[in-house]
C-alpha atoms as a PDB file:
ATOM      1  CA  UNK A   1       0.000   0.000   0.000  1.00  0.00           C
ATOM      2  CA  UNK A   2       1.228   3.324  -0.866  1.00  0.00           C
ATOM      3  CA  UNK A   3       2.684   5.822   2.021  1.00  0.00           C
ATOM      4  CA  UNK A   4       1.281   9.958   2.380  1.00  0.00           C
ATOM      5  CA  UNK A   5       3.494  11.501   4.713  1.00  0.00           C
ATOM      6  CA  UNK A   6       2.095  13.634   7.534  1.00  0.00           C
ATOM      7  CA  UNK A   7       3.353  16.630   8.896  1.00  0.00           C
ATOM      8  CA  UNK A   8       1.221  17.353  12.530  1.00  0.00           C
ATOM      9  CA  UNK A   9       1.332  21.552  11.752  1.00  0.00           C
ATOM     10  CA  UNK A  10       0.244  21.475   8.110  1.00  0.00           C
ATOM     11  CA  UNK A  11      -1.758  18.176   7.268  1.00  0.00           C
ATOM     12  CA  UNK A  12      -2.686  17.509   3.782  1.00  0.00           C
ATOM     13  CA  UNK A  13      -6.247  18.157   2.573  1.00  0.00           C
ATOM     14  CA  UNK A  14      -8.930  16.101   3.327  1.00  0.00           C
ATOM     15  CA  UNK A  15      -7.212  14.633   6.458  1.00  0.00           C
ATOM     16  CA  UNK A  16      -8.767  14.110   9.520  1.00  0.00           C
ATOM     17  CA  UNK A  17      -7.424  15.040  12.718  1.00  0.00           C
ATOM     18  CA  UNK A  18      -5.596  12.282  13.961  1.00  0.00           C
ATOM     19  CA  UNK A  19      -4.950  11.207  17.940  1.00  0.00           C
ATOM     20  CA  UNK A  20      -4.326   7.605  17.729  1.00  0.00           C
ATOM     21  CA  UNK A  21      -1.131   5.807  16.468  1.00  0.00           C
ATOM     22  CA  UNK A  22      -1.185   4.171  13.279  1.00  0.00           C
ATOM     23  CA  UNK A  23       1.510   2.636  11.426  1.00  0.00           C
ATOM     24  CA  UNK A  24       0.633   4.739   8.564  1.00  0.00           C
ATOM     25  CA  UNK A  25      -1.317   6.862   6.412  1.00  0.00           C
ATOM     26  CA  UNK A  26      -2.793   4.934   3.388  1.00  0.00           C
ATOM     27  CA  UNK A  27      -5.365   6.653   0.394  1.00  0.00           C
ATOM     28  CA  UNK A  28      -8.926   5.676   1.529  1.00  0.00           C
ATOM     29  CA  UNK A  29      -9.606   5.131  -2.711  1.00  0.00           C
ATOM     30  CA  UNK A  30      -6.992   2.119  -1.884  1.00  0.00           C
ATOM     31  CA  UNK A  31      -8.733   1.078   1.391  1.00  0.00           C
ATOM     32  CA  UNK A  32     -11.882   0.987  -0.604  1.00  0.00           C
ATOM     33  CA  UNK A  33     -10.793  -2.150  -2.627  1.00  0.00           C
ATOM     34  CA  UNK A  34      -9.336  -3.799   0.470  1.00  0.00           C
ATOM     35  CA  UNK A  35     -12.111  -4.727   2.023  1.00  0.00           C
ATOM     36  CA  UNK A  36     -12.573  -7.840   3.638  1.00  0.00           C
ATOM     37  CA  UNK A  37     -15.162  -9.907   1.255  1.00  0.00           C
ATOM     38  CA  UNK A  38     -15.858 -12.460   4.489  1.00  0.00           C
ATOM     39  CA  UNK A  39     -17.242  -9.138   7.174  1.00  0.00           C
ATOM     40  CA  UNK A  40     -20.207 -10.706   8.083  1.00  0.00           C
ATOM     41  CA  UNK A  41     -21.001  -6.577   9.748  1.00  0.00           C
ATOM     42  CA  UNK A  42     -22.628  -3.935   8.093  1.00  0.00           C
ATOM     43  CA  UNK A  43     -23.146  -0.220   8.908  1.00  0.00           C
ATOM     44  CA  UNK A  44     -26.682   1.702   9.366  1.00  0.00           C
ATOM     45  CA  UNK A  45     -26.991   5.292   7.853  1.00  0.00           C
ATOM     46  CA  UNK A  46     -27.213   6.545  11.201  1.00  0.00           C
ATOM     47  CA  UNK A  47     -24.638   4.328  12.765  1.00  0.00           C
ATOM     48  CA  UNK A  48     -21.978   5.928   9.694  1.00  0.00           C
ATOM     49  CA  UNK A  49     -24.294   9.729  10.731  1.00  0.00           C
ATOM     50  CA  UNK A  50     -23.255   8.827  14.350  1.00  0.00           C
ATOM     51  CA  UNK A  51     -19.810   8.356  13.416  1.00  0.00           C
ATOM     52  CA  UNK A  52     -19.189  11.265  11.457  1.00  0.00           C
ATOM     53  CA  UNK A  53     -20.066  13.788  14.059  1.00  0.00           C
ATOM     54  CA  UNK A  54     -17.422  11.853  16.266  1.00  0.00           C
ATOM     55  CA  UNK A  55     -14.974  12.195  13.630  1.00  0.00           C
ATOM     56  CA  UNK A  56     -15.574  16.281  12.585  1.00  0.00           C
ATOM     57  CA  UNK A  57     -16.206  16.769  16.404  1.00  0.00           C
ATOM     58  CA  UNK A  58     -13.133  14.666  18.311  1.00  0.00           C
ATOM     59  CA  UNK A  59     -11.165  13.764  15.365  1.00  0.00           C
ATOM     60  CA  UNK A  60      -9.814  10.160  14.573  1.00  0.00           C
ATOM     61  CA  UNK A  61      -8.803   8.393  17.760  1.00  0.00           C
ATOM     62  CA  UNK A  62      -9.089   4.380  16.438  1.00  0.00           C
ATOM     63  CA  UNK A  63      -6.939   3.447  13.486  1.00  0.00           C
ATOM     64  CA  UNK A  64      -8.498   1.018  10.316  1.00  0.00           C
ATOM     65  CA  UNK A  65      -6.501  -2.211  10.943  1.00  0.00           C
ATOM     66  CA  UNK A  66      -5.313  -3.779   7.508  1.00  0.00           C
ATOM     67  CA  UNK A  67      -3.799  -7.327   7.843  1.00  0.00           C
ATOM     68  CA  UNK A  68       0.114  -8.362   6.530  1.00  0.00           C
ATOM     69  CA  UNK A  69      -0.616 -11.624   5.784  1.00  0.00           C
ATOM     70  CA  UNK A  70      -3.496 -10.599   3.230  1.00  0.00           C
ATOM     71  CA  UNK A  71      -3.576  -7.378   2.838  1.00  0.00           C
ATOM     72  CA  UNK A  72      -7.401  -6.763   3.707  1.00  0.00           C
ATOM     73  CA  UNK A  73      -9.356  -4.566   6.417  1.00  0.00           C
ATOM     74  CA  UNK A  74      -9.983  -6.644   9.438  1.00  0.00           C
ATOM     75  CA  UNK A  75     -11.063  -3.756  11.608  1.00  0.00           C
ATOM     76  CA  UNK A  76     -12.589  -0.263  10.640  1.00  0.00           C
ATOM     77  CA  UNK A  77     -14.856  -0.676   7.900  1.00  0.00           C
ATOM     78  CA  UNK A  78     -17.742   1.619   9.359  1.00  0.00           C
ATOM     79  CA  UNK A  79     -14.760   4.067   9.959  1.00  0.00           C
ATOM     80  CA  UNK A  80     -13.947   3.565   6.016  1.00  0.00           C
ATOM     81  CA  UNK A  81     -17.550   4.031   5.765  1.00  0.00           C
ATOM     82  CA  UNK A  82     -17.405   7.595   7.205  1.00  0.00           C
ATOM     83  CA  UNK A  83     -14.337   8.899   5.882  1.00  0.00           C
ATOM     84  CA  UNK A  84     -15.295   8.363   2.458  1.00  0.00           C
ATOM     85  CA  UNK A  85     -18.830  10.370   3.318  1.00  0.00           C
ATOM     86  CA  UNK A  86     -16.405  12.603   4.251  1.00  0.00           C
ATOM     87  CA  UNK A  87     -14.548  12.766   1.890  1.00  0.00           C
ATOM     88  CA  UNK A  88     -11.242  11.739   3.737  1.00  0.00           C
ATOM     89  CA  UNK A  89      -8.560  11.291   1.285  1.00  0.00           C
ATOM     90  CA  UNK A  90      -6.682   8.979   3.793  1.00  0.00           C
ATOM     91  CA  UNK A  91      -6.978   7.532   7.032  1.00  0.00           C
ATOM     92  CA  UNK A  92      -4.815   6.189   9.811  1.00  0.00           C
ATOM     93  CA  UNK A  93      -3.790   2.477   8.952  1.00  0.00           C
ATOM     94  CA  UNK A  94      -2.213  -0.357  11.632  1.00  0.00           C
ATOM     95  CA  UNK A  95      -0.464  -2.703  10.000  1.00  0.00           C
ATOM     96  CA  UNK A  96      -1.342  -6.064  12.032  1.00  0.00           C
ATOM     97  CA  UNK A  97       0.035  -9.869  11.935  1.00  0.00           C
ATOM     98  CA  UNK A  98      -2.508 -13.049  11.832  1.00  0.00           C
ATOM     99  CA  UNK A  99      -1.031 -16.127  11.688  1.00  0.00           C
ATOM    100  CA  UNK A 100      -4.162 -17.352   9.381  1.00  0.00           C
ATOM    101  CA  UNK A 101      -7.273 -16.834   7.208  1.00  0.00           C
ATOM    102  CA  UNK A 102      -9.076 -17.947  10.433  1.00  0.00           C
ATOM    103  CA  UNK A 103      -7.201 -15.908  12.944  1.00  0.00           C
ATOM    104  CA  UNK A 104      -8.383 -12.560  10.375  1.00  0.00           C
ATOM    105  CA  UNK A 105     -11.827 -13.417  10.611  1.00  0.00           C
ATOM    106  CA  UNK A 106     -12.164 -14.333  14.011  1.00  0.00           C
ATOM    107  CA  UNK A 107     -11.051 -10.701  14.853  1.00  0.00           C
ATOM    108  CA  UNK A 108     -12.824  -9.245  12.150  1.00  0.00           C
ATOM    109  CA  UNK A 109     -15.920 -10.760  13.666  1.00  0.00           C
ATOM    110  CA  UNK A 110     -15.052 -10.373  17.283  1.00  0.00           C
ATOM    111  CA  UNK A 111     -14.628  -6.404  17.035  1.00  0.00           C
ATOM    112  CA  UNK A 112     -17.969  -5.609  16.596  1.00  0.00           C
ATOM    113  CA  UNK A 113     -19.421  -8.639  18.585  1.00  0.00           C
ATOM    114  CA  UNK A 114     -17.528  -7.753  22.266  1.00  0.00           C
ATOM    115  CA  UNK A 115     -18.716  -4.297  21.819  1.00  0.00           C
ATOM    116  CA  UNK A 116     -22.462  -5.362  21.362  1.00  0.00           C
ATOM    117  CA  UNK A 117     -22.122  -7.555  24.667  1.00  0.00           C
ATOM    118  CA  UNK A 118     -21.255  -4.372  26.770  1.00  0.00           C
ATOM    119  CA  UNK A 119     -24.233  -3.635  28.950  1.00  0.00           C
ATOM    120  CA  UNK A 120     -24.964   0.222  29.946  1.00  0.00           C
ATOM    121  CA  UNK A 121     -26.076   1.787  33.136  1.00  0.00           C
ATOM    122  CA  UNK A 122     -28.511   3.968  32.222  1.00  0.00           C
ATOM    123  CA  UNK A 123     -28.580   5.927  35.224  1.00  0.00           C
ATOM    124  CA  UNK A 124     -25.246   6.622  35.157  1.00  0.00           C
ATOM    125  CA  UNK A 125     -25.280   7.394  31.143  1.00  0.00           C
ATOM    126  CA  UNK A 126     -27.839  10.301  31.541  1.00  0.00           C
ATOM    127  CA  UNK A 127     -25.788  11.362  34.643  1.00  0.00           C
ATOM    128  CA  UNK A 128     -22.875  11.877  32.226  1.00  0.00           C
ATOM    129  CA  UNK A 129     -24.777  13.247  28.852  1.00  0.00           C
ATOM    130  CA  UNK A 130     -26.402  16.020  31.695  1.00  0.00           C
ATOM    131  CA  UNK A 131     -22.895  16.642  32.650  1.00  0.00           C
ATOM    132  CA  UNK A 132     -21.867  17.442  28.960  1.00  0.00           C
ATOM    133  CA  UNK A 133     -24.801  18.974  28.332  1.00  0.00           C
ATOM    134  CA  UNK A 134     -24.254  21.506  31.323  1.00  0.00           C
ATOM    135  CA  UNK A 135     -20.992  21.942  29.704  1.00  0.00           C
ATOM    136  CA  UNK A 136     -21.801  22.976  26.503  1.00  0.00           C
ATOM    137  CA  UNK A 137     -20.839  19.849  25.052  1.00  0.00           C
ATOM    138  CA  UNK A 138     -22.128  18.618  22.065  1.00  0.00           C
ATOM    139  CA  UNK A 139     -24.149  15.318  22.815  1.00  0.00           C
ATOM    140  CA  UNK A 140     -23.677  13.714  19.266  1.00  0.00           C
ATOM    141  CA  UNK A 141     -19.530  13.424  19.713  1.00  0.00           C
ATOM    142  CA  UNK A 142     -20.864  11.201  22.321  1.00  0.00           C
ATOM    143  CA  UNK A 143     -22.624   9.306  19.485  1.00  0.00           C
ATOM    144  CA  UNK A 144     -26.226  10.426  20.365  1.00  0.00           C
ATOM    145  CA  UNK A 145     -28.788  12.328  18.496  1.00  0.00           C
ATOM    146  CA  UNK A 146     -31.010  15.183  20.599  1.00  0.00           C
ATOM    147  CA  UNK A 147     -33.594  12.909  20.090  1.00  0.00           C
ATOM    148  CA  UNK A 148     -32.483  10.226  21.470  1.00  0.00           C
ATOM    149  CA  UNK A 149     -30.848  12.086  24.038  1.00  0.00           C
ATOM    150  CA  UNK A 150     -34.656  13.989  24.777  1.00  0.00           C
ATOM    151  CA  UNK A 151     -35.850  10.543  25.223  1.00  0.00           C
ATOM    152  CA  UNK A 152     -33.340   9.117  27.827  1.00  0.00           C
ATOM    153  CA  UNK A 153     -34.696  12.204  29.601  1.00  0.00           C
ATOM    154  CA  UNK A 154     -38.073  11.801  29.363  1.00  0.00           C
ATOM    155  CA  UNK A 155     -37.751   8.543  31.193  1.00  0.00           C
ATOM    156  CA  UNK A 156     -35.262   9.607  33.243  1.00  0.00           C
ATOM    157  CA  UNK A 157     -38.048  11.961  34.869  1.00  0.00           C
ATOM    158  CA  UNK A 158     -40.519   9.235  34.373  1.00  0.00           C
ATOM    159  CA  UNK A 159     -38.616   6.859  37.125  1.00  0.00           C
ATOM    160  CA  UNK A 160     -37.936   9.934  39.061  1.00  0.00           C
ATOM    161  CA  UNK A 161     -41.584  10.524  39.146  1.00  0.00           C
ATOM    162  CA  UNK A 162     -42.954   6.876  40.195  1.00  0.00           C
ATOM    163  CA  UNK A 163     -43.708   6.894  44.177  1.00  0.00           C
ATOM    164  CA  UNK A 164     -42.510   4.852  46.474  1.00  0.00           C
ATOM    165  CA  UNK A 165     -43.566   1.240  46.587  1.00  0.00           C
ATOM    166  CA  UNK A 166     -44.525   0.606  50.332  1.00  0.00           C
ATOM    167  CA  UNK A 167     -42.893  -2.304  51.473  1.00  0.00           C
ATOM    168  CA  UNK A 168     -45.052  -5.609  52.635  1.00  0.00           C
ATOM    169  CA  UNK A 169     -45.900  -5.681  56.292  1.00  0.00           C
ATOM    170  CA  UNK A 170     -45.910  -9.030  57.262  1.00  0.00           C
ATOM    171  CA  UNK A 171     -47.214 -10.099  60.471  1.00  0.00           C
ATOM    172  CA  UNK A 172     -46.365 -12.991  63.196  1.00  0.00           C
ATOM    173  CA  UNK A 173     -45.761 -16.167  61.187  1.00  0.00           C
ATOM    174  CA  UNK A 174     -46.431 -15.027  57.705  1.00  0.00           C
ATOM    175  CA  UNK A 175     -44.349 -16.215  54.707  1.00  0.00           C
ATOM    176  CA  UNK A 176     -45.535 -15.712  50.615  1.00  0.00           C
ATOM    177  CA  UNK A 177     -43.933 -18.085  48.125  1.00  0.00           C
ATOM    178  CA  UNK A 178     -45.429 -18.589  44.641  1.00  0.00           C
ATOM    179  CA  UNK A 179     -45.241 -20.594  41.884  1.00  0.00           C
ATOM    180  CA  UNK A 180     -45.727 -18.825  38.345  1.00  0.00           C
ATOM    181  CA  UNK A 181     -47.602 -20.589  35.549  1.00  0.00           C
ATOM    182  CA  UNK A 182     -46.886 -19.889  31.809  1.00  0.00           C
ATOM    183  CA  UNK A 183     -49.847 -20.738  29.203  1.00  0.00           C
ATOM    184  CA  UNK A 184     -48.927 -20.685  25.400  1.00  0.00           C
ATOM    185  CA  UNK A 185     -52.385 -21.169  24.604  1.00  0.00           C
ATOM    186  CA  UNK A 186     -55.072 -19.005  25.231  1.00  0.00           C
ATOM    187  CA  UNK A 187     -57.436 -21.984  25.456  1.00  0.00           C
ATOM    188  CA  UNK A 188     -55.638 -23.374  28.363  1.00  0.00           C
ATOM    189  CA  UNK A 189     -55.202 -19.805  30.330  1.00  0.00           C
ATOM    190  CA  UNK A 190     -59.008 -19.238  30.084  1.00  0.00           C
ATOM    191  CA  UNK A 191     -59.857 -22.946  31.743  1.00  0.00           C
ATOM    192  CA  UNK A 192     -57.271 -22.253  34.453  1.00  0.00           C
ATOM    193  CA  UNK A 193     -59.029 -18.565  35.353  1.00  0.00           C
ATOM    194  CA  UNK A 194     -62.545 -20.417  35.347  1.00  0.00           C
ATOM    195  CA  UNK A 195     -61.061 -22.955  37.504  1.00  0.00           C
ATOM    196  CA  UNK A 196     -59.459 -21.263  39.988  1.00  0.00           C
ATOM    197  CA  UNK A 197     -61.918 -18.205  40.092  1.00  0.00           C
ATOM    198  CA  UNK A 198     -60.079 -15.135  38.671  1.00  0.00           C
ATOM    199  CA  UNK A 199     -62.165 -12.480  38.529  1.00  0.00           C
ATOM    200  CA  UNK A 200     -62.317  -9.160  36.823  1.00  0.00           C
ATOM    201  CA  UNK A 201     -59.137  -9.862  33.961  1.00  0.00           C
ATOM    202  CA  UNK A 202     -58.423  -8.446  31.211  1.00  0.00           C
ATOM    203  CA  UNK A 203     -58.257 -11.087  28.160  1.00  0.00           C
ATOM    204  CA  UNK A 204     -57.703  -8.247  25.306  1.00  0.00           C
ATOM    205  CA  UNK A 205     -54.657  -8.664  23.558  1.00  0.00           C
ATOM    206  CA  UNK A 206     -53.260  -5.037  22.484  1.00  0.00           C
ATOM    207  CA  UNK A 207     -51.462  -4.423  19.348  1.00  0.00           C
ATOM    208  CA  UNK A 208     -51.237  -0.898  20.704  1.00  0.00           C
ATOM    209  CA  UNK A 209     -49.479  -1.769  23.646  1.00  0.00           C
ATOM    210  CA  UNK A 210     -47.411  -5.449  22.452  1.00  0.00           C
ATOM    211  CA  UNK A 211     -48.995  -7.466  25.295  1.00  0.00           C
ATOM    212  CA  UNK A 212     -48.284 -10.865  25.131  1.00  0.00           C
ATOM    213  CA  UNK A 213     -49.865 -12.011  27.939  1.00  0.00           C
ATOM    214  CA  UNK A 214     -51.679 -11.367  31.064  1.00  0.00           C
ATOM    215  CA  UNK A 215     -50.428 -12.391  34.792  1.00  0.00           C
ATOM    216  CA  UNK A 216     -52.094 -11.937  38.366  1.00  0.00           C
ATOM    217  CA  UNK A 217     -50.806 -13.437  41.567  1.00  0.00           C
ATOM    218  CA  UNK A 218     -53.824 -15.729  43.159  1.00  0.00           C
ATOM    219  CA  UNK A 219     -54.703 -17.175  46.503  1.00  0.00           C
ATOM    220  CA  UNK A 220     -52.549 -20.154  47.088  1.00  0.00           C
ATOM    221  CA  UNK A 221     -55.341 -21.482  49.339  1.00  0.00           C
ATOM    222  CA  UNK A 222     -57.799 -21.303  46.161  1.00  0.00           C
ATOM    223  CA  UNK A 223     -55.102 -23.335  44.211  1.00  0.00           C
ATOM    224  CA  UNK A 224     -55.006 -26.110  47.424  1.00  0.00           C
ATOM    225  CA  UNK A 225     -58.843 -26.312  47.207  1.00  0.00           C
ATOM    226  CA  UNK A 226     -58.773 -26.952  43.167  1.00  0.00           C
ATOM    227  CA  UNK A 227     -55.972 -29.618  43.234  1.00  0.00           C
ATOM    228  CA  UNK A 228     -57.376 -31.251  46.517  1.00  0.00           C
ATOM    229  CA  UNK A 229     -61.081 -31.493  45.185  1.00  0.00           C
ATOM    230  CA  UNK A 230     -60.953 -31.261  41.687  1.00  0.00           C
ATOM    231  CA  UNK A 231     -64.006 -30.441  39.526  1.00  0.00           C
ATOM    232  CA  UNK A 232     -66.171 -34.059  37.734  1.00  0.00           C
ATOM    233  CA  UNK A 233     -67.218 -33.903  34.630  1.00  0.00           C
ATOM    234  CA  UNK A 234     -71.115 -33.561  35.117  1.00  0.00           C
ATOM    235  CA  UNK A 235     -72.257 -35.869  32.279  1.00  0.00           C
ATOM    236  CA  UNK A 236     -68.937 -38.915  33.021  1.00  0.00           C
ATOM    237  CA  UNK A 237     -68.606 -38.067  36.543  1.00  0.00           C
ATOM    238  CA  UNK A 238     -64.770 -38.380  35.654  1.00  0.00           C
ATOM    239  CA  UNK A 239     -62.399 -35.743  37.054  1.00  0.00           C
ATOM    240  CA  UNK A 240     -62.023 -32.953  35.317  1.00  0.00           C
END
């Protein structure tokens, strides 16, 4: 791959600003045809959107990782993505070994999939977004869009708005266990409410709302009675 040399004080057009190491610059146009034809990952419009802000806003601070044994991307091809929206004329390039074909795509495939197994704390996400937002940061080098960022408020005053659950008083002697019952068939959910008494539920299924299903806790006492004198069939007196 060919070489553009890059001087920190006067950077050649089209660059962007660079704050990660990198073995060198390389042409994005050359990039382009080294793409890895076995990246199983692709690249929303917003995700490359979300990107792009980072990149205009912070600058480049991951290099595209290119491999020596074949010559192909193995990490950074949303980042190619971008810079050729941009209109990038090169980007920062590490130069990486891999033993084999194998060893390539297992990376390749393992860059975007231990990212996607991070979990985030909410909480403490909208307690740092408010924090750059009182700062006069702007939210999308953080890689969110006001609207999603208005959201994460909106419930964020939501939960602050819920009252107080009471806790259970339980008196001398008193202990709760239940059991939970799953029914994947309406039929059968119906028969068990009849059964066991279950008054005043609500068997609409919403397409509004996505319900899937309906729960309520019942009287373990009422289940007891059911299982201990089951109801007979009226016409074959057989147990129902």
């Amino acid at each position: 791959m060919s070489d553009i040399a890059q001087n920190p004080q006067n950077p050649p057009p089209f660059v962007p600003k660079i704050y990660c190491t990198y073995t060198r610059l390389v042409p994005t146009a050359e990039l382009d045809a080294k793409r890895h034809p076995r990246n199983p990952n692709t690249h929303s419009a917003a995700q490359i959107a979300a990107i792009a802000a980072v990149f205009e806003g912070n600058g480049v601070r991951q290099s595209i990782v290119v491999s020596n044994r074949s010559g192909l991307i193995t990490r950074g091809h949303g980042r190619l993505d971008t810079a050729l929206m941009l209109g990038y004329e090169a980007m920062p390039v590490d130069f990486q070994d891999y033993a084999s074909e194998q060893d390539e795509i297992a990376d390749m495939v393992a860059d975007n999939r231990l990212s996607e197994l991070a979990e985030i704390d909410e909480k403490k996400l909208v307690e740092v977004l408010k924090e750059l937002e009182a700062a006069g940061h702007d939210i999308e080098l953080a890689g969110f869009t006001a609207e999603e960022f208005a959201k994460l408020m909106d419930v964020d005053e939501e939960i602050a708005n819920i009252a107080e659950i009471p806790k259970m008083q339980l008196q001398a002697f008193e202990h709760y266990d239940y059991l939970a019952f799953m029914f994947k068939d309406i039929r059968d959910w119906l028969r068990v409410i009849q059964l066991l008494k279950v008054a005043k539920v609500d068997f609409s299924i919403s397409r509004k709302t996505q319900k899937i299903g309906i729960g309520r806790v019942i009287n373990g006492k009422i289940l007891l009675d059911r299982l201990e004198n089951p109801p007979r069939d009226p016409v074959a007196g057989t147990v129902q």
